[in-house]
Every structure is written in structure tokens, then in C-alpha cells.
C-alpha atoms as a PDB file:
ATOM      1  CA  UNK A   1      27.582  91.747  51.293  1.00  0.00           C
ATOM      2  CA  UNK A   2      26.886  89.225  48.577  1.00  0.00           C
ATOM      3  CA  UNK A   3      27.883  92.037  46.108  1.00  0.00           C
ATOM      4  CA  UNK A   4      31.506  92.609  47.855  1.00  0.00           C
ATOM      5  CA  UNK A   5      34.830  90.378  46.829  1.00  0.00           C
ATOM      6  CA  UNK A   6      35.574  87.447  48.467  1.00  0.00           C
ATOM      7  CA  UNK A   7      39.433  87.385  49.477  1.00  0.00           C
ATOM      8  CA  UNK A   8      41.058  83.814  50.524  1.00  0.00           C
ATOM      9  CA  UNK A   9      44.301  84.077  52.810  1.00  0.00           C
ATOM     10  CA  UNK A  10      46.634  83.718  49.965  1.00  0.00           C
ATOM     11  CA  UNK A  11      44.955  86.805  48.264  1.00  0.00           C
ATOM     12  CA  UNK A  12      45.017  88.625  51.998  1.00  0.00           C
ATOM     13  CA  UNK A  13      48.638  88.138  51.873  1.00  0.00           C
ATOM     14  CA  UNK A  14      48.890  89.387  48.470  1.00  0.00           C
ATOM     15  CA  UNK A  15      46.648  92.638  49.020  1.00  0.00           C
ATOM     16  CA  UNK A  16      48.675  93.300  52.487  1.00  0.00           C
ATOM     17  CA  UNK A  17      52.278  92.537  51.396  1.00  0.00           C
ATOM     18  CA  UNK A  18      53.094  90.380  54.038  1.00  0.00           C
ATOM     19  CA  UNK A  19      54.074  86.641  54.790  1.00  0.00           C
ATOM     20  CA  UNK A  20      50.894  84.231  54.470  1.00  0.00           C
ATOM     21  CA  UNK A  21      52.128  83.122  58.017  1.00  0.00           C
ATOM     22  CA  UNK A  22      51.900  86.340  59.111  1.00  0.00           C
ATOM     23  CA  UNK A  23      48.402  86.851  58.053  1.00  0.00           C
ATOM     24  CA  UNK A  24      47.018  84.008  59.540  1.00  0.00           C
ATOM     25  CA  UNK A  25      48.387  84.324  62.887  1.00  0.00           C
ATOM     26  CA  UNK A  26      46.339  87.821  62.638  1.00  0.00           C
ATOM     27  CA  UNK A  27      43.345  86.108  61.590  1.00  0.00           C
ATOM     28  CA  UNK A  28      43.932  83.359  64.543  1.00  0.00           C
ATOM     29  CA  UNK A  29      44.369  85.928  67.236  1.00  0.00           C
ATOM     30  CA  UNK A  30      42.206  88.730  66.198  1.00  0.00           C
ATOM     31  CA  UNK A  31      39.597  86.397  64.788  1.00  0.00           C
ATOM     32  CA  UNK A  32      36.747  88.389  67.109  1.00  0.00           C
ATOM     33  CA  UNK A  33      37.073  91.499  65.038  1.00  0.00           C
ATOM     34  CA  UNK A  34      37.538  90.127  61.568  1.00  0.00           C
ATOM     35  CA  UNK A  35      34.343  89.362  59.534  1.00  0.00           C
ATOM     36  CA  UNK A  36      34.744  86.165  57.129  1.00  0.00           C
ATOM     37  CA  UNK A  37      32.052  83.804  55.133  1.00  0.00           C
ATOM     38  CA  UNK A  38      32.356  79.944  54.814  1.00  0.00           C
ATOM     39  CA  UNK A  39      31.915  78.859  51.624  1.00  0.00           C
ATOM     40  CA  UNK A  40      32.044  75.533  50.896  1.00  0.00           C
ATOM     41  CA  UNK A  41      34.924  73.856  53.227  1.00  0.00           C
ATOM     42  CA  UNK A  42      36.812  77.054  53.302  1.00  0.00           C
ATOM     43  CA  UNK A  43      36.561  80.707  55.054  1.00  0.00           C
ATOM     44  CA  UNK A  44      36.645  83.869  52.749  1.00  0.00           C
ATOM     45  CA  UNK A  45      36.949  87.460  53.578  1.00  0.00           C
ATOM     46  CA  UNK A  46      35.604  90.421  52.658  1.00  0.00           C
ATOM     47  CA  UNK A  47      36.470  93.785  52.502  1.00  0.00           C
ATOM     48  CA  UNK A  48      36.340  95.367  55.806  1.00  0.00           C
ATOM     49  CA  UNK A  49      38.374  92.108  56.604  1.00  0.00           C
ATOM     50  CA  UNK A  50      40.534  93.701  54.377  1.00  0.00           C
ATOM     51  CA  UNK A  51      40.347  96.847  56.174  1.00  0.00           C
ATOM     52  CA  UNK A  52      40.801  95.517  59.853  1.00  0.00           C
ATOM     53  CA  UNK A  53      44.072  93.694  58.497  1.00  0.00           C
ATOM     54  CA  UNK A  54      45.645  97.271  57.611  1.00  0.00           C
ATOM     55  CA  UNK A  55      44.728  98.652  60.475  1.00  0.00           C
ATOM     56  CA  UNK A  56      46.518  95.888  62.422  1.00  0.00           C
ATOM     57  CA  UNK A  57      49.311  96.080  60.281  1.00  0.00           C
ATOM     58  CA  UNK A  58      49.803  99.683  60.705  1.00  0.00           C
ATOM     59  CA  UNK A  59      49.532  99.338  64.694  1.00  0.00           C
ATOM     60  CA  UNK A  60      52.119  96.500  64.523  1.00  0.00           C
ATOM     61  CA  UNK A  61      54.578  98.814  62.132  1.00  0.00           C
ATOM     62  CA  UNK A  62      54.422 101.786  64.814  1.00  0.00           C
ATOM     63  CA  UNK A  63      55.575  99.126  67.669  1.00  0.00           C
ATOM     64  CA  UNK A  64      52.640  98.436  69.709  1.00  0.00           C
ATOM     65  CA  UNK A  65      52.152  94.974  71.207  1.00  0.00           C
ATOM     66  CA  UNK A  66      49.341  92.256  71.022  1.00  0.00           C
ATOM     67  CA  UNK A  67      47.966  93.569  73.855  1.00  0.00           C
ATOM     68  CA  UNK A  68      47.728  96.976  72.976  1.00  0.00           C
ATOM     69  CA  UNK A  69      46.287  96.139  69.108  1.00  0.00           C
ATOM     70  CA  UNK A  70      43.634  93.828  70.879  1.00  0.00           C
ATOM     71  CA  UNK A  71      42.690  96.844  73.160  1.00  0.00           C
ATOM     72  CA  UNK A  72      42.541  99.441  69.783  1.00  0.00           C
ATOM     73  CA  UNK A  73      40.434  96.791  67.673  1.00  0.00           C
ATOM     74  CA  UNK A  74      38.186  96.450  70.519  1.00  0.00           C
ATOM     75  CA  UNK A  75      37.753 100.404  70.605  1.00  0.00           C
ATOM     76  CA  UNK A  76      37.148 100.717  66.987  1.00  0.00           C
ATOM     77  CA  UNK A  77      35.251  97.447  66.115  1.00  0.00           C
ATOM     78  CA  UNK A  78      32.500  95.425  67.574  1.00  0.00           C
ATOM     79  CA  UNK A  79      33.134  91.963  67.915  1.00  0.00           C
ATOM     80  CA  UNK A  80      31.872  89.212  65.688  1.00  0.00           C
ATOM     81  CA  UNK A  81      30.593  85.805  65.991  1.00  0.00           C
ATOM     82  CA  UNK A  82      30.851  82.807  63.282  1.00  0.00           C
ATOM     83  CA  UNK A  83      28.219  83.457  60.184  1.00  0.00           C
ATOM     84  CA  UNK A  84      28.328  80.303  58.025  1.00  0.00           C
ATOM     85  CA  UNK A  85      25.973  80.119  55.034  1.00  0.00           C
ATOM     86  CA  UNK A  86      25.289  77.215  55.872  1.00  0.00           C
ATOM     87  CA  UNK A  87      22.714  78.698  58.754  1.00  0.00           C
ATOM     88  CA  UNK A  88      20.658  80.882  56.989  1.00  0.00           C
ATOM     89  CA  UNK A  89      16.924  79.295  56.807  1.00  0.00           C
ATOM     90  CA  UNK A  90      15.556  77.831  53.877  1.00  0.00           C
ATOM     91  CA  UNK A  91      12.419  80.048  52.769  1.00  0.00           C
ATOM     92  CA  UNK A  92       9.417  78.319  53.911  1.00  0.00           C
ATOM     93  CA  UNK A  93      10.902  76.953  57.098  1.00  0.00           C
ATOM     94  CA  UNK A  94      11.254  79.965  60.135  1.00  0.00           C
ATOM     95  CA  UNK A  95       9.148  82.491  59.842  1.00  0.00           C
ATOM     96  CA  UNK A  96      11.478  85.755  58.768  1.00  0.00           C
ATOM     97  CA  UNK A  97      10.422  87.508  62.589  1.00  0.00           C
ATOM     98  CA  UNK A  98      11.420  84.884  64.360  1.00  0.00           C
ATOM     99  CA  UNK A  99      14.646  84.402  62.750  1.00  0.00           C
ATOM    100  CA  UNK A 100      15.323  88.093  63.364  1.00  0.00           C
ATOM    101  CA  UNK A 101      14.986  87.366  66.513  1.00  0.00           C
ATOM    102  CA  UNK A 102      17.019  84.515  67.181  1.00  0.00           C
ATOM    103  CA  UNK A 103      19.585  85.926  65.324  1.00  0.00           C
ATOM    104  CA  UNK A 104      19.679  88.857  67.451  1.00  0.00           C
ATOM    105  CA  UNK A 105      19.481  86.913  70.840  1.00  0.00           C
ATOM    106  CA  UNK A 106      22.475  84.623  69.362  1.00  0.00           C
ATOM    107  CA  UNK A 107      24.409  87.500  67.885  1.00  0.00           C
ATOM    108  CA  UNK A 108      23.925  89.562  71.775  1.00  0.00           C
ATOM    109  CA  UNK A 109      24.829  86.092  73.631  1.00  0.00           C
ATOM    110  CA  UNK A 110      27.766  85.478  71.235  1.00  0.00           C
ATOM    111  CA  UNK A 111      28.390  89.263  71.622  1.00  0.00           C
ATOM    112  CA  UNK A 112      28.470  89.446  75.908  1.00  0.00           C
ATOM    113  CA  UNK A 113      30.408  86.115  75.796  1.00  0.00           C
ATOM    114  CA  UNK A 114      33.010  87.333  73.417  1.00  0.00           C
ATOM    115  CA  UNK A 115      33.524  90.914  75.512  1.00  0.00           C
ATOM    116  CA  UNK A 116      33.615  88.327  78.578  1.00  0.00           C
ATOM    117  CA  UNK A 117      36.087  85.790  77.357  1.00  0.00           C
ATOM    118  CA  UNK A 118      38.038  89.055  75.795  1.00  0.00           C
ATOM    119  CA  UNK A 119      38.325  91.048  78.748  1.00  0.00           C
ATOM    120  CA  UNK A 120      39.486  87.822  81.009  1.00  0.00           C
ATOM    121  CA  UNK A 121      42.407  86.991  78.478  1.00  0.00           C
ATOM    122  CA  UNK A 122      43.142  90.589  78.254  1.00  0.00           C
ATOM    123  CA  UNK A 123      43.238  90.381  82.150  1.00  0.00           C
ATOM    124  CA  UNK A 124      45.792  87.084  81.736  1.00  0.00           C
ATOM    125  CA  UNK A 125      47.611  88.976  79.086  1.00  0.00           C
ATOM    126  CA  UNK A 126      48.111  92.004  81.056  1.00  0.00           C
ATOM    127  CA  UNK A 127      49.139  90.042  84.040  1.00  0.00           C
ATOM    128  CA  UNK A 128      51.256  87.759  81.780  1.00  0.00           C
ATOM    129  CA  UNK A 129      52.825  90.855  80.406  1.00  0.00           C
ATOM    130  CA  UNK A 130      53.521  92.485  84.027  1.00  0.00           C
ATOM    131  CA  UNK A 131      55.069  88.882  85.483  1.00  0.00           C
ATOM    132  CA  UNK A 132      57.319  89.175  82.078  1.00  0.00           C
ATOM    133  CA  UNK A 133      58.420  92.587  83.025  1.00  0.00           C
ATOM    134  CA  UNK A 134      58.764  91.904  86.767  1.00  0.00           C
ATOM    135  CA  UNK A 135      61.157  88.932  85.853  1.00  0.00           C
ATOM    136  CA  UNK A 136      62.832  90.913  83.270  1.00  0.00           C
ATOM    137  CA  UNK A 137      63.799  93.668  85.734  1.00  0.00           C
ATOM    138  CA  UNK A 138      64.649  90.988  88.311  1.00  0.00           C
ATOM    139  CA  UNK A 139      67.141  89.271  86.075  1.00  0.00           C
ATOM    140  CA  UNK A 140      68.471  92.538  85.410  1.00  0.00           C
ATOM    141  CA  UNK A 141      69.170  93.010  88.806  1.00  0.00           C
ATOM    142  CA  UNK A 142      70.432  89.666  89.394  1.00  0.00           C
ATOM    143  CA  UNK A 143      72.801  90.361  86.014  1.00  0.00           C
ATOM    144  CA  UNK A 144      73.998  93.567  87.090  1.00  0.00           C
ATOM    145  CA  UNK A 145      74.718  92.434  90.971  1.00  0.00           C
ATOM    146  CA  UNK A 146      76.467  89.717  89.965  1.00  0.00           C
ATOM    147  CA  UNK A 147      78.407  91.415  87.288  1.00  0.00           C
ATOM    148  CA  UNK A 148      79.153  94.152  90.451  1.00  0.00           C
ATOM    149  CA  UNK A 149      80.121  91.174  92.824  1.00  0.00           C
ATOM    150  CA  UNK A 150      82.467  89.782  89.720  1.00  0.00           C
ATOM    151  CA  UNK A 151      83.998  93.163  89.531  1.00  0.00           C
ATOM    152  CA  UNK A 152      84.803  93.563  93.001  1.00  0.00           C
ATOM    153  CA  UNK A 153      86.184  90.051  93.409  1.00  0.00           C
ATOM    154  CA  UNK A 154      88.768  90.982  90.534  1.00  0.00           C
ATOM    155  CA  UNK A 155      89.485  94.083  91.892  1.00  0.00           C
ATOM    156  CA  UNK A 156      90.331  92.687  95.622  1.00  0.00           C
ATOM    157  CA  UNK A 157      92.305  89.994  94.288  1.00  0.00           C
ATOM    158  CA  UNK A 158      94.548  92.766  92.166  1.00  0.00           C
ATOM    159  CA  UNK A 159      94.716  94.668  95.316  1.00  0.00           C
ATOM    160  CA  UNK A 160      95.839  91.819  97.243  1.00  0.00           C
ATOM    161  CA  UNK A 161      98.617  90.820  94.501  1.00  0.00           C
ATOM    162  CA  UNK A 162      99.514  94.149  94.141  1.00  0.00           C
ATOM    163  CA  UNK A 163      99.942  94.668  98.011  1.00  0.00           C
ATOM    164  CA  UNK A 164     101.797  91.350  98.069  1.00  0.00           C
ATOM    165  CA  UNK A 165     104.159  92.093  95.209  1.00  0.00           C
ATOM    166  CA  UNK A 166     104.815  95.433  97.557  1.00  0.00           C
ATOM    167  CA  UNK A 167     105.808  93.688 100.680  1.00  0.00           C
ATOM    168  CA  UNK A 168     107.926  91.365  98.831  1.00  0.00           C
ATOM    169  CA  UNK A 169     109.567  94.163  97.211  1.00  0.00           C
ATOM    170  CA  UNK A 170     109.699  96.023 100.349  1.00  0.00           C
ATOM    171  CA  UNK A 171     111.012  92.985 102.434  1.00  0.00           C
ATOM    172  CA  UNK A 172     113.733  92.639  99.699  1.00  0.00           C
ATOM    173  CA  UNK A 173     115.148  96.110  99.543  1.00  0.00           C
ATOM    174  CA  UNK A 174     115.388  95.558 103.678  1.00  0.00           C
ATOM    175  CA  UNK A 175     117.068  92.699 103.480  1.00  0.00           C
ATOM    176  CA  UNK A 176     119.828  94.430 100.599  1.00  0.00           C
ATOM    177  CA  UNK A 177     120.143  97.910 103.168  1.00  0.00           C
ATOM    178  CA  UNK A 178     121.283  95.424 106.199  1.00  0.00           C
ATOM    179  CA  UNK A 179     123.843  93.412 104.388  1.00  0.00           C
ATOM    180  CA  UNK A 180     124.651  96.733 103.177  1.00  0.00           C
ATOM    181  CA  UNK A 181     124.988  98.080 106.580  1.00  0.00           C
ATOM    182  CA  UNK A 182     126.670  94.968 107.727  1.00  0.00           C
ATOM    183  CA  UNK A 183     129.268  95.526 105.135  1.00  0.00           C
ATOM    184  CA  UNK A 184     129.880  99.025 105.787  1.00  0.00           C
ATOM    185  CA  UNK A 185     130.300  98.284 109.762  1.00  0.00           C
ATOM    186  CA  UNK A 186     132.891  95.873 108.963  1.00  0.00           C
ATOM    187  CA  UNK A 187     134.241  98.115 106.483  1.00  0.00           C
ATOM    188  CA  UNK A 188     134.483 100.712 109.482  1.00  0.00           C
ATOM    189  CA  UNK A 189     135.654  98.144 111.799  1.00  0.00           C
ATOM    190  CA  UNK A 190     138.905  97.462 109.411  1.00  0.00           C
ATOM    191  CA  UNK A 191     139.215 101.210 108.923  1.00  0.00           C
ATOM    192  CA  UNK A 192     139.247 101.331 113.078  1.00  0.00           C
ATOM    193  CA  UNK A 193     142.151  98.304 113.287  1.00  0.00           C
ATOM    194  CA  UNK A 194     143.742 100.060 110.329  1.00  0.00           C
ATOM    195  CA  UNK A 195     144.021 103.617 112.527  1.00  0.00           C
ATOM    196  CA  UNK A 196     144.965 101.907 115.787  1.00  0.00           C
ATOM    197  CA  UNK A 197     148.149 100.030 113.539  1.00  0.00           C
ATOM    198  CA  UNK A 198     149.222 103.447 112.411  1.00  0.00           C
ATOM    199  CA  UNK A 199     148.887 104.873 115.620  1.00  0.00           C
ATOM    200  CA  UNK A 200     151.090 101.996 116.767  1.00  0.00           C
ATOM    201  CA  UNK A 201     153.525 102.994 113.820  1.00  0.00           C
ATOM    202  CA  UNK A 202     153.582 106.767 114.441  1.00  0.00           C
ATOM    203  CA  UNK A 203     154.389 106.466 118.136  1.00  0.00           C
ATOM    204  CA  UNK A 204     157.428 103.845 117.564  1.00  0.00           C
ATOM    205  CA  UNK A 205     158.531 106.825 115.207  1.00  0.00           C
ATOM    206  CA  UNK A 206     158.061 109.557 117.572  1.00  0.00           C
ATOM    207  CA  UNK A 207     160.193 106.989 119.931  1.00  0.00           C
ATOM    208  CA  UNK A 208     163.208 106.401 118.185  1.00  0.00           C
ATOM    209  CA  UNK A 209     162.819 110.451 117.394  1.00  0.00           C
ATOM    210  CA  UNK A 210     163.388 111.159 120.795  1.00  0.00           C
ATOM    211  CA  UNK A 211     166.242 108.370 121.082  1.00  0.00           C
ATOM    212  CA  UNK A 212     167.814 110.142 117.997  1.00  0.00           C
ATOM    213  CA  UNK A 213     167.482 113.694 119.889  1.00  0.00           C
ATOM    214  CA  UNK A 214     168.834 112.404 122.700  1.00  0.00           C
ATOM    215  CA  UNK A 215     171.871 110.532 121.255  1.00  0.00           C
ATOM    216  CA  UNK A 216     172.079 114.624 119.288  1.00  0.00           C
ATOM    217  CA  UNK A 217     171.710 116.153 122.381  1.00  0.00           C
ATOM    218  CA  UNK A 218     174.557 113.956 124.024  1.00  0.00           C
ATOM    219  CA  UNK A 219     176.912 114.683 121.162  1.00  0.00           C
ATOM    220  CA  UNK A 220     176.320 117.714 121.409  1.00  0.00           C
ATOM    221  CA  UNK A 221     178.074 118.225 125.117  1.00  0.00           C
ATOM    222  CA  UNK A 222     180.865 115.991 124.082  1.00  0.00           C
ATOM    223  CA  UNK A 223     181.599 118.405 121.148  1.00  0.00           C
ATOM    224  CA  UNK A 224     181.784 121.601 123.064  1.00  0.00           C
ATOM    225  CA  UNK A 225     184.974 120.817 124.687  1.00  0.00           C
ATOM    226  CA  UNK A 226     185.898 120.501 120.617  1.00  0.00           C
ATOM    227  CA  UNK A 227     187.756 123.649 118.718  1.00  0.00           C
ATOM    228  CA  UNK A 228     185.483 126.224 117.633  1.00  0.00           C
ATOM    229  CA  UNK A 229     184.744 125.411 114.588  1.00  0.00           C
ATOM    230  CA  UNK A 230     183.730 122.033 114.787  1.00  0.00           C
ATOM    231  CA  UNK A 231     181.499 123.332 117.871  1.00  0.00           C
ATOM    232  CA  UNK A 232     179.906 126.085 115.184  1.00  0.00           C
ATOM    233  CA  UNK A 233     179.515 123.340 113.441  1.00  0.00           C
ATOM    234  CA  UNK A 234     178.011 120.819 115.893  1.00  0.00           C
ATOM    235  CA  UNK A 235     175.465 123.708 117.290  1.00  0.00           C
ATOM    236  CA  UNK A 236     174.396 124.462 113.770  1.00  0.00           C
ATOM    237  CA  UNK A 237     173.583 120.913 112.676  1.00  0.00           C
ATOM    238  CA  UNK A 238     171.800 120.315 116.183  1.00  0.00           C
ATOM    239  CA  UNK A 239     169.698 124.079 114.965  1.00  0.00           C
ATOM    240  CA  UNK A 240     169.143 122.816 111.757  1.00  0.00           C
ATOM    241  CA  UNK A 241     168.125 119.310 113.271  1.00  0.00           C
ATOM    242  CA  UNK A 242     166.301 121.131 115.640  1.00  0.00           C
ATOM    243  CA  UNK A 243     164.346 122.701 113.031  1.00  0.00           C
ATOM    244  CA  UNK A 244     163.892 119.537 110.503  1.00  0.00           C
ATOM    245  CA  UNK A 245     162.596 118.330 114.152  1.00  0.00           C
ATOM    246  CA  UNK A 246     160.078 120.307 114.837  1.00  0.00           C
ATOM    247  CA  UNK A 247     158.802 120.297 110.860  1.00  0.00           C
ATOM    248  CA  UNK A 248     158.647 116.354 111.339  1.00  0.00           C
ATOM    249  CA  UNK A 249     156.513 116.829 114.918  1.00  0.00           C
ATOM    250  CA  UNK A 250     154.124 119.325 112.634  1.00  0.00           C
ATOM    251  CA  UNK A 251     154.110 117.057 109.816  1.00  0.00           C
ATOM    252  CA  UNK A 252     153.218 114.278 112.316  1.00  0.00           C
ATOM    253  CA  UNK A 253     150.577 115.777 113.730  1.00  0.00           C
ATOM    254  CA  UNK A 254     149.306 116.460 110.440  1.00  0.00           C
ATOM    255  CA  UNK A 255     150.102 113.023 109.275  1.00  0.00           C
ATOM    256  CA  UNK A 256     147.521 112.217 112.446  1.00  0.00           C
ATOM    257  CA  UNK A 257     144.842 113.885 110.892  1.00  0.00           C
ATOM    258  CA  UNK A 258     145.452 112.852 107.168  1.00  0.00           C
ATOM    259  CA  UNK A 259     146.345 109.006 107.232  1.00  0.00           C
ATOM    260  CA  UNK A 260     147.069 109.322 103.493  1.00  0.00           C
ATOM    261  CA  UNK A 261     150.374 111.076 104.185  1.00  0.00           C
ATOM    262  CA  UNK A 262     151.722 108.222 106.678  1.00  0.00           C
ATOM    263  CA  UNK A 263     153.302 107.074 104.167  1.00  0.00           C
ATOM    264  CA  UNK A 264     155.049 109.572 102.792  1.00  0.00           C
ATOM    265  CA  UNK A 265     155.773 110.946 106.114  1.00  0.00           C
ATOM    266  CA  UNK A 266     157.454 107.687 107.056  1.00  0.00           C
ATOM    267  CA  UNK A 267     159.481 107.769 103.747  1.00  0.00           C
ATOM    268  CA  UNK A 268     160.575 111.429 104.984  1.00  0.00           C
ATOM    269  CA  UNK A 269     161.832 110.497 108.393  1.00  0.00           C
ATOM    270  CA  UNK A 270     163.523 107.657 106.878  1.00  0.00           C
ATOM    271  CA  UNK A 271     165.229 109.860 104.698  1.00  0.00           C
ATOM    272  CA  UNK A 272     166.147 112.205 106.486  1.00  0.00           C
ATOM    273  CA  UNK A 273     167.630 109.765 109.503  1.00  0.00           C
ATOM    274  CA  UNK A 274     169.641 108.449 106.794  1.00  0.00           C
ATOM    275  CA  UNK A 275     170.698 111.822 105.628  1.00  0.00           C
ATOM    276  CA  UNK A 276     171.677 112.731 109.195  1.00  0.00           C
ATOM    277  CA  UNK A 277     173.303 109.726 109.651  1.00  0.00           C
ATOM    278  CA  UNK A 278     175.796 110.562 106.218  1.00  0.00           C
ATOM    279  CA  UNK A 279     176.216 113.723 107.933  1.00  0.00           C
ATOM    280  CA  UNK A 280     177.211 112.419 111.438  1.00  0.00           C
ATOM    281  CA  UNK A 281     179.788 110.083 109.830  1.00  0.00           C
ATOM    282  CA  UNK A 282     181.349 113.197 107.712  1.00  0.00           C
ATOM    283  CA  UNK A 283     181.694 114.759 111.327  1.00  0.00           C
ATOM    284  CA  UNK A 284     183.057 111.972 112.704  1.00  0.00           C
ATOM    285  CA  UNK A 285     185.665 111.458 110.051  1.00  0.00           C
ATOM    286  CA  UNK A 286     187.204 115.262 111.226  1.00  0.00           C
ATOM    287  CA  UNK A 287     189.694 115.405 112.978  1.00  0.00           C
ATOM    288  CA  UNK A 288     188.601 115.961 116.324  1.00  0.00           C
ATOM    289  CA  UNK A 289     187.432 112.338 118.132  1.00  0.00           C
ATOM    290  CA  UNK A 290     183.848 111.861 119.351  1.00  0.00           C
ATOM    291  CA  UNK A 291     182.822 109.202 121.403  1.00  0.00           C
ATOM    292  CA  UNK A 292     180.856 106.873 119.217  1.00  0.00           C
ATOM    293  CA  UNK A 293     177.228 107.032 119.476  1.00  0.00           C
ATOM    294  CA  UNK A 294     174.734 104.070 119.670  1.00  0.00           C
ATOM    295  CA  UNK A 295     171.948 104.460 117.369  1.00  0.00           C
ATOM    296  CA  UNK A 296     168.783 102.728 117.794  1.00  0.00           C
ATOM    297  CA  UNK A 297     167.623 100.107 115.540  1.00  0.00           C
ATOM    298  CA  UNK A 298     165.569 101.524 112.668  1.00  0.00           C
ATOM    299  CA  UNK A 299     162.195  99.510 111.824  1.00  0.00           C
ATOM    300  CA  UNK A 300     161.372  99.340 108.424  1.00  0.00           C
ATOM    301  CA  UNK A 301     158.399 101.507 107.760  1.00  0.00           C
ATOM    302  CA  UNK A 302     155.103  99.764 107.261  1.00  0.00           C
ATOM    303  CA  UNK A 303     153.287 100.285 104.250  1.00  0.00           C
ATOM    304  CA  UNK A 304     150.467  99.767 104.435  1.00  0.00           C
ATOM    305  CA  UNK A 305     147.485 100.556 102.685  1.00  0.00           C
ATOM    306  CA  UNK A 306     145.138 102.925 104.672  1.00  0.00           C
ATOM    307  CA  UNK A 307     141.297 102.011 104.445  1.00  0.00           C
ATOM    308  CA  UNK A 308     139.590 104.147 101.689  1.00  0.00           C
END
């Protein structure tokens, strides 16, 4: 051993490539399984120092843990206790058997001790390590519930606003059909008034028809005791009225069903009362006297404009 190099930490970091920092903390926490010398007021290494470095480098490069590098070193090395030169024996004053001896009783105690105080913070470790985990998982869980119970408070308060924005939009559109429907009832309502007024108009019509066939039908006795021809004539204008008559009635009837034409069907009877009226006064200014005939008053046709 006295033959073999003597490596300070500086030179340890050196030979290993890594931070000084770094190599202490090894020596710190390993310090059971790495060999070292004092001399002077300083510790140097040697190498299978040198060796048991590598290997913990190499264990810590393929990802193990403390724990797990204190459990190979303890497999593959024996553990050491603090040599100092400083207590080796001067010749002369302990017999070289009895040193032996001691050194081996010290070396076993320091030996049993170390294994005991090793395998009780390996025991802490390990429990350390499993608390760690435990509390790791547990936050976790505690993360990913509450991150769950976030999730589902958004999503209930999105349901609720979208269920309100639908009831809202729902109550609106209600409220538009019933004024719609309230409109369109009094829209029919007016249509109704509008139909009973025409009704009203079409029956005064059919009225003061029926005065003007009978005021026709009364000329046309007085007229038979007239010469022929003016009773050829008087028969053939009551035919012809007849006729114009009973288009009116049909027209009328239609004009019941299609409002539209009230109008025009008012315009027609107006015309044609007038027209019968020229024609009456042409007879009249013959020759031959006819009593006069009263004529009803004609009403002046209502136009008005039937409900679309």
C-alpha cells in the first residue's frame, strides 16, 4: 500500500471527470466502502478508492438511487473503518502479536458496528423512500381528483348556461308565436266584420233587385193593353232583363263565394240599372203613354276594401 499513489479530492475529480462537489458528497456518503490514508492534516486515497468511485459513478449513470448504490457497494465491498498513520505502533512499544490482535478485534468491532449502523439507515432510507412514494402517489391523487372535481364544476356551470340561454330562447320565441296569434285573430276578426258588411251590401242589392223586377213586372201589364209592337217590345226587354237577371243572381252567388268580385259585381249592377234605366226612358218617350214608374233610391255602392 505504501508503494500505490496517493490521490487528494481535487486529483479524484480530475481522474473521474466529475464536479469536486460531486466527489465529495460520494466520499461523505459512501465513506464505509472507500479506503483513504491521513497524512498529515489531510485524507488521501488510493487506488481501489479510485476504483470504488467508478463503480459508483457508473451505478449513478445507469439511474439507480442512493439506496440502491449503498446496497451494491455493500455486496461487492467490505466495509472499512478509519486507518490513520498516526496509529501504527512505534517499534519497541506493542509487541507485533498483540497488535495483530487488537487490530483485528478493533477492525471486527468497527466491522459489526458499521454493518449495524448500515443496515438501520438502510432500514430509515428504505422507509424514508416508501413514505416519499406513498405521499407522492397521494398527491397525485389529490391532483388528479381535484383537477376531476374542477372539470366537472366547469362543465355543470356550461350546462346550466347553456340550458338557461335555451329557456330564454325558448320563452322568447313563445312569447313572438302569441302576439303572432293575437294578431292573426284580430286579423280574422276584421276579415269576419268585413264579410258580415258585404253581406249587408249584397242583400240591400238583391232588395232593390227585386223592387226593380217588380216595378218591370208592373210595367209590363200596363203595356199589354199597348199596340203590338211596343208589347213585342216590352216582353222582349222584360226576356232580356229576365236573363241579365238571372246572370246577376249567378254572378251574386258567385260574388258570395269570391269577395274579390263584390266590387266589380256592384259596378255591374250599377251599370246595368243605369243602362235599363236609358232604355226605360227611350220607351217611355214612344208614343204610347205608360204610367210612370217609381224607382227606388239607388245606394251608392260601397267600396270597400275586402280583408286580404
Amino acid at each position: 500500500m505504501s508503494d500505490s499513489k496517493k490521490y487528494t479530492v481535487i486529483e479524484l475529480a480530475e481522474v473521474l471527470n466529475v464536479p469536486r462537489t460531486t466527489v465529495t458528497d460520494w466520499l461523505v456518503r459512501y465513506s464505509s466502502y472507500i479506503d483513504y490514508k491521513i497524512q498529515g492534516k489531510r485524507k488521501v486515497y488510493t487506488d481501489a478508492s479510485v476504483n470504488v468511485l467508478k463503480e459508483i459513478s457508473e451505478l449513478r449513470n445507469s439511474g439507480l438511487s442512493s439506496f440502491d448504490i449503498e446496497e451494491e457497494l455493500a455486496k461487492r465491498h467490505p466495509v472499512h473503518g478509519e486507518v490513520s498513520d498516526r496509529n501504527q505502533p512505534d517499534e519497541g512499544e506493542i509487541p507485533a502479536g498483540e497488535s495483530d490482535n487488537t487490530s483485528l478485534v478493533l477492525r471486527k468491532s468497527m466491522t459489526e458496528m458499521g454493518e449495524t449502523i448500515k443496515n438501520t439507515l438502510l432500514e430509515m432510507n428504505r422507509r424514508i423512500e416508501e413514505m416519499e412514494k406513498i405521499n407522492s402517489q397521494t398527491a397525485s391523487r389529490a391532483n388528479m381528483w381535484f383537477a376531476v372535481v374542477i372539470i366537472l364544476f366547469f362543465a355543470l356551470v356550461a350546462a346550466g348556461a347553456f340550458f338557461y340561454l335555451k329557456i330564454e330562447t325558448s320563452y322568447t320565441d313563445n312569447q313572438k308565436i302569441l302576439l303572432e296569434n293575437r294578431a292573426y285573430l284580430n286579423a280574422l276578426k276584421t276579415a269576419q266584420e268585413q264579410m258580415d258588411l258585404n253581406k249587408n251590401a249584397i242583400r240591400e242589392k238583391e232588395n232593390e233587385i227585386s223592387k226593380l223586377e217588380s216595378g218591370l213586372d208592373r210595367q209590363a201589364k200596363e203595356l199589354k193593353d199597348s199596340e203590338n209592337a211596343r208589347i213585342s217590345e216590352t216582353i222582349e226587354l222584360k226576356n232580356r232583363f229576365a236573363e241579365e237577371k238571372l246572370n246577376l243572381l249567378k254572378e251574386l252567388d258567385s260574388a258570395r263565394q269570391d269577395r274579390e268580385k263584390l266590387t266589380q259585381l256592384q259596378n255591374a249592377i250599377q251599370k246595368q240599372a243605369d243602362e235599363q234605366e236609358k232604355q226605360l226612358k227611350k220607351a217611355e218617350e214612344k208614343p204610347v203613354v205608360v204610367p210612370p214608374q217609381e224607382k227606388p233610391a239607388e245606394k251608392e255602392p260601397e267600396n270597400k276594401e275586402d280583408p286580404k
